[in-house]
Protein backbone atom coordinates (compact mmCIF):
# COMPACT_ATOMS: atom_id res chain seq x y z
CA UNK A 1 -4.83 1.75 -33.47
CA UNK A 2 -7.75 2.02 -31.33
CA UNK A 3 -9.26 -0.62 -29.22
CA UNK A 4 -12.80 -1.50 -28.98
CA UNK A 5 -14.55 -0.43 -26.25
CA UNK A 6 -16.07 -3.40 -23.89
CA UNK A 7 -18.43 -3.30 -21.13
CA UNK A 8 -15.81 -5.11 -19.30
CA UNK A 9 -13.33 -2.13 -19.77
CA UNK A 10 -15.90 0.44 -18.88
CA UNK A 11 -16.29 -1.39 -16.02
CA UNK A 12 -12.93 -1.75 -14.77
CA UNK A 13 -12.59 2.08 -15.38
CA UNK A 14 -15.66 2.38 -13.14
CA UNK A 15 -14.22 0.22 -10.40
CA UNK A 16 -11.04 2.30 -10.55
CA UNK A 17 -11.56 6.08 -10.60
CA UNK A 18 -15.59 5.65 -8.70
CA UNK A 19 -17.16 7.79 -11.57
CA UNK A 20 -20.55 6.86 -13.48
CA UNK A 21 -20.84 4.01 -16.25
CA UNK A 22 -22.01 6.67 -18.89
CA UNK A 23 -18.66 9.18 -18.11
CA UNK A 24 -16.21 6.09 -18.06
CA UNK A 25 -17.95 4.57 -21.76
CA UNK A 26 -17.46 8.46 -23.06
CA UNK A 27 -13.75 8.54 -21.48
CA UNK A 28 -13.06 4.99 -23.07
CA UNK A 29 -14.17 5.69 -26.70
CA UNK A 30 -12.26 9.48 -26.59
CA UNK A 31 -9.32 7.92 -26.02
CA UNK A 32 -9.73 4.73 -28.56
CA UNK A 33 -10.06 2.18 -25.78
CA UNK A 34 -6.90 3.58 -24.11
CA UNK A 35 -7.09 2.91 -20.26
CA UNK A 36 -4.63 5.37 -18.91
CA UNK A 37 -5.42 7.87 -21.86
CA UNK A 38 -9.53 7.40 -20.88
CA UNK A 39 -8.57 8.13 -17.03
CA UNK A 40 -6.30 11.16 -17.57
CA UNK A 41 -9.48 12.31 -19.63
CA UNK A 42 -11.85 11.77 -16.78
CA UNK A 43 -9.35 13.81 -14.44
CA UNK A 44 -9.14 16.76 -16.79
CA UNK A 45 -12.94 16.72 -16.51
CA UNK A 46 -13.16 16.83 -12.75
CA UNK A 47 -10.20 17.34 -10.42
CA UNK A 48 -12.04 15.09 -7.67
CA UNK A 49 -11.50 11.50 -9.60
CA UNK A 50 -8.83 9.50 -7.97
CA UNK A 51 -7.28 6.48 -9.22
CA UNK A 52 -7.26 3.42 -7.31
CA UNK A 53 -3.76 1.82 -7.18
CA UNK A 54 -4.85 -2.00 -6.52
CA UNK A 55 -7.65 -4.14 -8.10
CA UNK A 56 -9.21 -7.46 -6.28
CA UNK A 57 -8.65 -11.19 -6.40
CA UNK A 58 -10.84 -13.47 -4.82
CA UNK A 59 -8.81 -14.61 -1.63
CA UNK A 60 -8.67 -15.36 2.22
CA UNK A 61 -6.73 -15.12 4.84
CA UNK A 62 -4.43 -12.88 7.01
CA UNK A 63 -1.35 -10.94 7.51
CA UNK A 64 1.20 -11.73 9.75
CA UNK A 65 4.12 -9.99 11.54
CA UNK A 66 6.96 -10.86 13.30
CA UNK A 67 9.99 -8.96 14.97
CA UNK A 68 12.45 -10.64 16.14
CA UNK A 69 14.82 -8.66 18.46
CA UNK A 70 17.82 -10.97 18.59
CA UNK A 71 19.07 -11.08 15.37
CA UNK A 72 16.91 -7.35 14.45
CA UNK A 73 15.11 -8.59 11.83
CA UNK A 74 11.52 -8.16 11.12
CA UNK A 75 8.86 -10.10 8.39
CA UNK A 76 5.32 -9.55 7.07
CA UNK A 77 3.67 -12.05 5.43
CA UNK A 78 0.51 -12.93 3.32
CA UNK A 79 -0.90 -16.46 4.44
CA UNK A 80 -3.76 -17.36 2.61
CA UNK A 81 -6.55 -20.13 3.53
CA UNK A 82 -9.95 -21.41 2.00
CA UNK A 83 -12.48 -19.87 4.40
CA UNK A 84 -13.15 -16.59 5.98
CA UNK A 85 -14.05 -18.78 9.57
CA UNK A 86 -10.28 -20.08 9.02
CA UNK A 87 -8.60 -16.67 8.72
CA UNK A 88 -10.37 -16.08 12.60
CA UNK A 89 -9.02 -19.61 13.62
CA UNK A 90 -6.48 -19.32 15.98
CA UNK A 91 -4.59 -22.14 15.13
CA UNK A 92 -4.26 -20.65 11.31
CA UNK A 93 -3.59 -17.30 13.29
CA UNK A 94 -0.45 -19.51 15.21
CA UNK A 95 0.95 -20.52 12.23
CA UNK A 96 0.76 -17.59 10.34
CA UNK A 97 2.73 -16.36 12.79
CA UNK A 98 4.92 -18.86 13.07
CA UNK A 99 5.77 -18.23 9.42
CA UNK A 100 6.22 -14.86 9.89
CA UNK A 101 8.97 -15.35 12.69
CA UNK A 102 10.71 -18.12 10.40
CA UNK A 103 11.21 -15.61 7.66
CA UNK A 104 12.72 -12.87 9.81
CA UNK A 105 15.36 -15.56 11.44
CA UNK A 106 15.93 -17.86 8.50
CA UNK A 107 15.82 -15.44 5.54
CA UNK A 108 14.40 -17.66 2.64
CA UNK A 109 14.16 -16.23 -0.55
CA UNK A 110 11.04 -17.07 -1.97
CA UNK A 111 7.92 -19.48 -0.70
CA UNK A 112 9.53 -22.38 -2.44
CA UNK A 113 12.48 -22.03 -0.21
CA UNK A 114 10.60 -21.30 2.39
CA UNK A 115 8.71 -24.58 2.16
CA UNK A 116 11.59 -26.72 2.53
CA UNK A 117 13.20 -24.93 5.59
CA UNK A 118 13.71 -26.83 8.83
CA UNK A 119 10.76 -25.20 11.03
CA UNK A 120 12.74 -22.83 13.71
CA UNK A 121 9.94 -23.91 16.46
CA UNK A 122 9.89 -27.20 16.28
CA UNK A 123 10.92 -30.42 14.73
CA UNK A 124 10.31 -31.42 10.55
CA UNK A 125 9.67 -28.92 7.31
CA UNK A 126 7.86 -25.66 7.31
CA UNK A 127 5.36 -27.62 4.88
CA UNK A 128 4.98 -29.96 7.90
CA UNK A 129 4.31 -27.49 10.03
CA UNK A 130 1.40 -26.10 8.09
CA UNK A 131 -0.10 -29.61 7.47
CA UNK A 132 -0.58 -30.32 10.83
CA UNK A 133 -2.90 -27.67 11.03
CA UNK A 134 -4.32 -28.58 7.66
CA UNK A 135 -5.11 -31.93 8.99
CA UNK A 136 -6.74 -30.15 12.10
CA UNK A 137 -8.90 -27.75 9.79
CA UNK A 138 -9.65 -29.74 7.08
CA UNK A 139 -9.02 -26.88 4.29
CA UNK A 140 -5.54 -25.94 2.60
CA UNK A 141 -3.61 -23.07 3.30
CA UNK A 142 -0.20 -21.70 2.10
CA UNK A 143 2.08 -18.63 2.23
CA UNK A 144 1.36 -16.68 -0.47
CA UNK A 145 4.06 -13.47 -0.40
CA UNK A 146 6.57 -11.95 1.99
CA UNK A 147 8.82 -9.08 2.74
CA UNK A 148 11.89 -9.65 5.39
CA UNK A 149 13.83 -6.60 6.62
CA UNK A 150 17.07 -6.40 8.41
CA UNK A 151 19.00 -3.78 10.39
CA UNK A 152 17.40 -0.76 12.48
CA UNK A 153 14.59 -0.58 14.45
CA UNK A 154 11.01 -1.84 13.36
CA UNK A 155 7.03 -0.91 13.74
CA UNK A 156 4.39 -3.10 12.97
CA UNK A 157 0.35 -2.66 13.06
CA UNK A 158 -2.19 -5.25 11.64
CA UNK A 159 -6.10 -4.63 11.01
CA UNK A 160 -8.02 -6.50 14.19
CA UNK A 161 -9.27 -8.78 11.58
CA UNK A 162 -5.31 -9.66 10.09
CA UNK A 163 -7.09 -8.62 6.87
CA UNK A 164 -4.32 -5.69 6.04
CA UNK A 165 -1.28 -4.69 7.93
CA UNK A 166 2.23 -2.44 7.65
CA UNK A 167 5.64 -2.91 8.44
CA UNK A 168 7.95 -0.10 9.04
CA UNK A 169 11.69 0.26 9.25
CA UNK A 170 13.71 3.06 10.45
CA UNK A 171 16.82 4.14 11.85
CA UNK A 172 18.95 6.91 13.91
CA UNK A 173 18.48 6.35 17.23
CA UNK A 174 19.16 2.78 19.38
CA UNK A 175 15.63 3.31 20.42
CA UNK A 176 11.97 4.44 19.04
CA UNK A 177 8.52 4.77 20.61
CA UNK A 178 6.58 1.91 19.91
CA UNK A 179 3.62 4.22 19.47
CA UNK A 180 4.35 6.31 17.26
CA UNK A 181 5.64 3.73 15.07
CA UNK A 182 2.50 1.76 15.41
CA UNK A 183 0.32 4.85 14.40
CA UNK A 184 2.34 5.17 11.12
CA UNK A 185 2.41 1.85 10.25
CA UNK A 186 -1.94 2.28 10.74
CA UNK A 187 -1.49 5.27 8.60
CA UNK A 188 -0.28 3.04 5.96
CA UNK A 189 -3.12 0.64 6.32
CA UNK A 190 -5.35 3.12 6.10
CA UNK A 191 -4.27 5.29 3.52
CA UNK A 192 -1.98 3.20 1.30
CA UNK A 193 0.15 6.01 0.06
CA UNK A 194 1.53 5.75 -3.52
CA UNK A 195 4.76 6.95 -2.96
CA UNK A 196 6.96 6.97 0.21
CA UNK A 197 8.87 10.06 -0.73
CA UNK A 198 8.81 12.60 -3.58
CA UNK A 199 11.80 11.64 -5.13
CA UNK A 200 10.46 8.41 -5.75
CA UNK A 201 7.28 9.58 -7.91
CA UNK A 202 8.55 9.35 -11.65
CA UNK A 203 9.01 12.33 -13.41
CA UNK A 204 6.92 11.82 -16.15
CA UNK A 205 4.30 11.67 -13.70
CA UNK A 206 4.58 14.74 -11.74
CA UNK A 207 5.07 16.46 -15.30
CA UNK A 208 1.61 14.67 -16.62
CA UNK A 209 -0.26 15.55 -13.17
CA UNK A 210 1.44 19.27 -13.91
CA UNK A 211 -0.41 19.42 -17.51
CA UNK A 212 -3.90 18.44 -15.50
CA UNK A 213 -3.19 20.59 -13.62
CA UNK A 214 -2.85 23.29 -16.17
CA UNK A 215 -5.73 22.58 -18.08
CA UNK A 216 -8.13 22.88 -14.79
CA UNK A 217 -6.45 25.95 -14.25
CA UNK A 218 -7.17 27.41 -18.09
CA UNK A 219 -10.98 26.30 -17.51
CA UNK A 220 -10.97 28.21 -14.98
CA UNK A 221 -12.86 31.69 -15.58
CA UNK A 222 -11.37 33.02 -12.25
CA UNK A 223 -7.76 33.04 -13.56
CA UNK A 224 -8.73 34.86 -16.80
CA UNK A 225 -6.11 37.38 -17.11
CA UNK A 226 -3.98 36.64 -14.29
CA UNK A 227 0.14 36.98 -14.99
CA UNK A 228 1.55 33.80 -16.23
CA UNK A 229 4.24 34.01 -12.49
CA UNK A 230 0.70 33.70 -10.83
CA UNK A 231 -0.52 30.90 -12.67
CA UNK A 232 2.80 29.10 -11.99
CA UNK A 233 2.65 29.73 -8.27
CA UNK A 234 -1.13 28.67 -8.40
CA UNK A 235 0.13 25.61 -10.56
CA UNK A 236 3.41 25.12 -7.58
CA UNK A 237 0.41 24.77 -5.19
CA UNK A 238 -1.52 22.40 -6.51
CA UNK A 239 1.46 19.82 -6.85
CA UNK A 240 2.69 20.51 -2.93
CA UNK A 241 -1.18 19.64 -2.24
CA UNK A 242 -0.90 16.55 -4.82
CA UNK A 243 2.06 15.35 -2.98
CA UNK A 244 0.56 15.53 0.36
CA UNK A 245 -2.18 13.32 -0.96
CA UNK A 246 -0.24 10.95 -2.69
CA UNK A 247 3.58 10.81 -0.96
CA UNK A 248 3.89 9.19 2.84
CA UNK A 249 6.50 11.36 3.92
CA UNK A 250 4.40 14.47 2.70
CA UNK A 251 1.01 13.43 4.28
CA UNK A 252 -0.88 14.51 6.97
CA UNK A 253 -0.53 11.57 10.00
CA UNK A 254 -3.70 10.27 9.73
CA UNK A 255 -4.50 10.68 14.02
CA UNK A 256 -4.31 14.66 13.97
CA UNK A 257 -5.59 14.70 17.20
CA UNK A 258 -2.69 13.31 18.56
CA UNK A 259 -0.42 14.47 16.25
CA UNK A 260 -1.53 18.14 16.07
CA UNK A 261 -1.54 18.67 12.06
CA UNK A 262 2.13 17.42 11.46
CA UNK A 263 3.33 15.32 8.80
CA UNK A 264 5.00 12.09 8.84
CA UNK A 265 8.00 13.34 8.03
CA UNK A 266 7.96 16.04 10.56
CA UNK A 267 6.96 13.55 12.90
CA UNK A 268 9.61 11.23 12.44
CA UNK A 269 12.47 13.85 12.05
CA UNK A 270 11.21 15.49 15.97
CA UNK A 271 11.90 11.67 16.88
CA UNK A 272 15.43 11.79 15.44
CA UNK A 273 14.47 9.45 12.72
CA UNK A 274 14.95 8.24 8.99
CA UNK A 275 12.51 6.32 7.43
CA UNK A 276 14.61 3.52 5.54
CA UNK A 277 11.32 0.92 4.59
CA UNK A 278 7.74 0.71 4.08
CA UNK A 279 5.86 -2.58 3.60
CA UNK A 280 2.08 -2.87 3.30
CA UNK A 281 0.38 -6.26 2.37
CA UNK A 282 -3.84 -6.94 1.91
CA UNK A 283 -5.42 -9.99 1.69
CA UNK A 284 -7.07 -10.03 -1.52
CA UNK A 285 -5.20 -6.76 -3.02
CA UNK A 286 -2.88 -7.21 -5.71
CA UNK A 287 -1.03 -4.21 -6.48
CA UNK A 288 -1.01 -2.61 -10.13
């Protein structure tokens, strides 16, 4: 059963792979008003189109993170406000914080919860807390999402304007340069890998990016006649590329300079450590 084809859904295909209005319509009605069927269509067309993993909502505010060494725990969080001018305020940037630092040490588990905790740095609710600077500002604010991790050792990076930020978590060693972990965790925010590590894309998926890969390969007048082992090994390649695009562990660190063309994994095994979590949070970014 087909769907029909809107210029809202032409439109969202547009915002999602980059490619013109006139190839997303003709994607859209091949495949019956099929989303995923219209994009895998636009990718057997031209190997360049990539898929954006996150759409937009209209929101403000920051990210937040907080380590907190004595009881090695670490939280990010997503506190959202009214205003971009608020999201620069530093008392919103205090109590995002302060948020941030009651998850790690008080563990809630969800923003209800969270709400109704006793406030770790200082007297009253966690709601109190944040309506003492609502009564400051004059606009409402609230925690919108979090992630706490416990156990191992923790890196942390937020953009300079708290609009994105990444919380790692690894272990192995009783120590780990701050540094390095810092630069992955920027790597993340700049990047926003779809997978951490390549057992964790879905085979169905590596098998469907396979069968692109195939077809591109068939098109292709230079492999006329070429021995089906060569066409594998050409096909091998192009998924070992693939998952260096698309799998953290796999990708180039995004500093080469510094890091002189090794991965993150090879990065992180020379330091004598395994990654065990990766959290990244955007203001505005809700994640498909």
């Amino acid at each position: 059963m087909s769907t029909p084809v809107t210029a809202a859904a032409v439109n969202e295909l547009r915002k999602r792979t980059d490619q013109p209005m006139m190839d997303c319509k003709s994607a859209l009605v091949e495949a019956s008003g099929d989303m995923d069927k219209a994009i895998q269509i636009l990718r057997e067309r031209n190997s360049k189109v990539s898929v954006k993993r996150s759409m937009n909502e209209t929101a403000e505010g920051r990210i937040a993170i907080q380590i907190d060494e004595a009881t090695k725990t670490a939280a990010i969080l997503d506190m959202r406000c009214e205003s971009p001018p608020t999201a620069k305020n530093v008392q919103f940037i205090a109590l995002a914080n302060d948020i941030a630092k009651q998850i790690a040490v008080k563990d809630p588990k969800n923003v209800e919860e969270l709400l109704t905790q006793p406030f770790v740095g200082g007297t009253g609710t966690v709601t109190e807390r944040i309506n003492e600077v609502i009564g400051l500002i004059r606009e409402n604010m609230k925690p919108h999402r979090f992630t706490r991790l416990a156990g191992g050792l923790f890196g942390e990076y937020v953009h300079h304007d708290g609009s994105a930020g990444a919380l790692i978590q690894v272990q192995g060693k009783d120590t780990a340069d701050a540094a390095m972990l810092r630069d992955l965790c920027a790597h993340v925010v700049a990047l926003n890998p779809q997978y951490i590590r390549i057992a964790d894309v879905p085979a169905e998926i590596v098998t469907a990016e396979k069968a692109i890969m195939q077809q591109q390969i068939d098109a292709d007048p230079k492999n006329a006649g070429k021995p089906a082992n060569i066409l594998e090994k050409i096909v091998e390649g192009k998924v070992r590329t693939w998952f260096g695009e698309c799998v953290f562990l796999e990708q180039l660190v995004a500093n080469q300079q510094k890091y002189d063309k090794k991965t993150v994994g090879q990065v992180l095994k020379a330091a004598g450590l395994e990654l065990v979590k990766v959290v990244r949070l955007k203001i505005g970014e809700v994640t498909l």
